[in-house]
C-alpha atoms as a PDB file:
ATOM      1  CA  UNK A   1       0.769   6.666  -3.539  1.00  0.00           C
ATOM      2  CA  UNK A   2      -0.061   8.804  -0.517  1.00  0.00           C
ATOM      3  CA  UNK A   3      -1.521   7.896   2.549  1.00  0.00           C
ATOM      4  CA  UNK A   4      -2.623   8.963   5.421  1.00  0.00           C
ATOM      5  CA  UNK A   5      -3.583   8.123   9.386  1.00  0.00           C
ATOM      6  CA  UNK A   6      -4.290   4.400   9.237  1.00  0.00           C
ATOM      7  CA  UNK A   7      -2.507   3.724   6.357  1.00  0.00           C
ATOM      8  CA  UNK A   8       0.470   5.531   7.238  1.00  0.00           C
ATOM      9  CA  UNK A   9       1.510   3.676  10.128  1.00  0.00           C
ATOM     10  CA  UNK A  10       0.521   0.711   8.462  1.00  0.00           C
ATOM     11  CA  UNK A  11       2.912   1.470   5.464  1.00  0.00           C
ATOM     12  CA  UNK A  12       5.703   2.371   8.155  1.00  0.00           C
ATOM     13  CA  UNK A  13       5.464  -1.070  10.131  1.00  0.00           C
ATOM     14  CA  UNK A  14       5.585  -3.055   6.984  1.00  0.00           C
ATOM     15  CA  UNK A  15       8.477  -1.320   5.842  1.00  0.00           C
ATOM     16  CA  UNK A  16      10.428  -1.222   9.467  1.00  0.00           C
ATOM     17  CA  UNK A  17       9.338  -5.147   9.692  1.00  0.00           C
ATOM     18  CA  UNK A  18       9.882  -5.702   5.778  1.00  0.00           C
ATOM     19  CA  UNK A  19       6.282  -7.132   6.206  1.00  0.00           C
ATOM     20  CA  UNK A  20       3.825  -7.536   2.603  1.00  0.00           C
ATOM     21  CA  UNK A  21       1.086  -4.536   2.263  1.00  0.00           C
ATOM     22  CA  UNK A  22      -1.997  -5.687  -0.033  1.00  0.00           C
ATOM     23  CA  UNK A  23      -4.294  -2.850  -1.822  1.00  0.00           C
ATOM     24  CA  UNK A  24      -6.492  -2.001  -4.435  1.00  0.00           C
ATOM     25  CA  UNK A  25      -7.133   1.092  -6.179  1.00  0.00           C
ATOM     26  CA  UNK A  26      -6.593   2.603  -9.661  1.00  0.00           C
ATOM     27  CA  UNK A  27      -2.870   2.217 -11.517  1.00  0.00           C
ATOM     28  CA  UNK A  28      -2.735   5.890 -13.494  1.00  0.00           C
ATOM     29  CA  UNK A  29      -0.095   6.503 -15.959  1.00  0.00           C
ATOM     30  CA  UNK A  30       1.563   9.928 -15.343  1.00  0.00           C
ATOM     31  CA  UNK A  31       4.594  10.878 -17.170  1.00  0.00           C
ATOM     32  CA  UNK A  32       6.419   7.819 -17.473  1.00  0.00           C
ATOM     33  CA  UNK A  33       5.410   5.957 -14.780  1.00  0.00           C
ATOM     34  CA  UNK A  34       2.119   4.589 -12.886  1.00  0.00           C
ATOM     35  CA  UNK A  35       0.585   6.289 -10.270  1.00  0.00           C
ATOM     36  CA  UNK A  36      -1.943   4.266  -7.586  1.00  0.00           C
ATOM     37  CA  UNK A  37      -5.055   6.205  -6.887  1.00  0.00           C
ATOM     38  CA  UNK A  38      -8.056   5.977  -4.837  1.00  0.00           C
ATOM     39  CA  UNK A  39      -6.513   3.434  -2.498  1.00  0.00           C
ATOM     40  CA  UNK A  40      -8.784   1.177  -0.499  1.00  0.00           C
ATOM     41  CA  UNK A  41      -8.317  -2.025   1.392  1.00  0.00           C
ATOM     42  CA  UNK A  42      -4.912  -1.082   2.411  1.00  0.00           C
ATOM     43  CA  UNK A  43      -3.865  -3.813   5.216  1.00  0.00           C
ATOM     44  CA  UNK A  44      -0.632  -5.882   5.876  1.00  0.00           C
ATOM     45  CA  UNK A  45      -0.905  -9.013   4.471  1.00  0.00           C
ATOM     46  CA  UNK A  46      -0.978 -11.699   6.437  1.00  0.00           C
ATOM     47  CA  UNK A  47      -1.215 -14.878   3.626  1.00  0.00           C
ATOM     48  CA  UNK A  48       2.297 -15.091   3.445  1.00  0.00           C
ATOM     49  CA  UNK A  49       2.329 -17.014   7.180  1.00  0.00           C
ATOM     50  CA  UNK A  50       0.400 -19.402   5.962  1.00  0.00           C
END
């Protein structure tokens, strides 16, 4: 997936922090793998503290 501003440093904290992302968009298959496009609602998730 690529992402960009927002995202992006979003996507970098989780991973430096090993913190759960949550997202939606559309799961393409491309060669032999999936692909997520059209990413929306990108955000840390925060459930897991509960």
């Amino acid at each position: 997936m690529e992402l960009f501003n927002h995202e992006y440093i979003l996507a970098i904290k989780a991973y430096q922090e090993r913190l759960p992302i949550v997202c939606t968009g559309d799961l393409v298959k491309e060669d032999s793998g999936f692909v997520l496009k059209n990413i929306h609602n990108f955000a840390l998730d925060e459930s897991w503290k509960n």
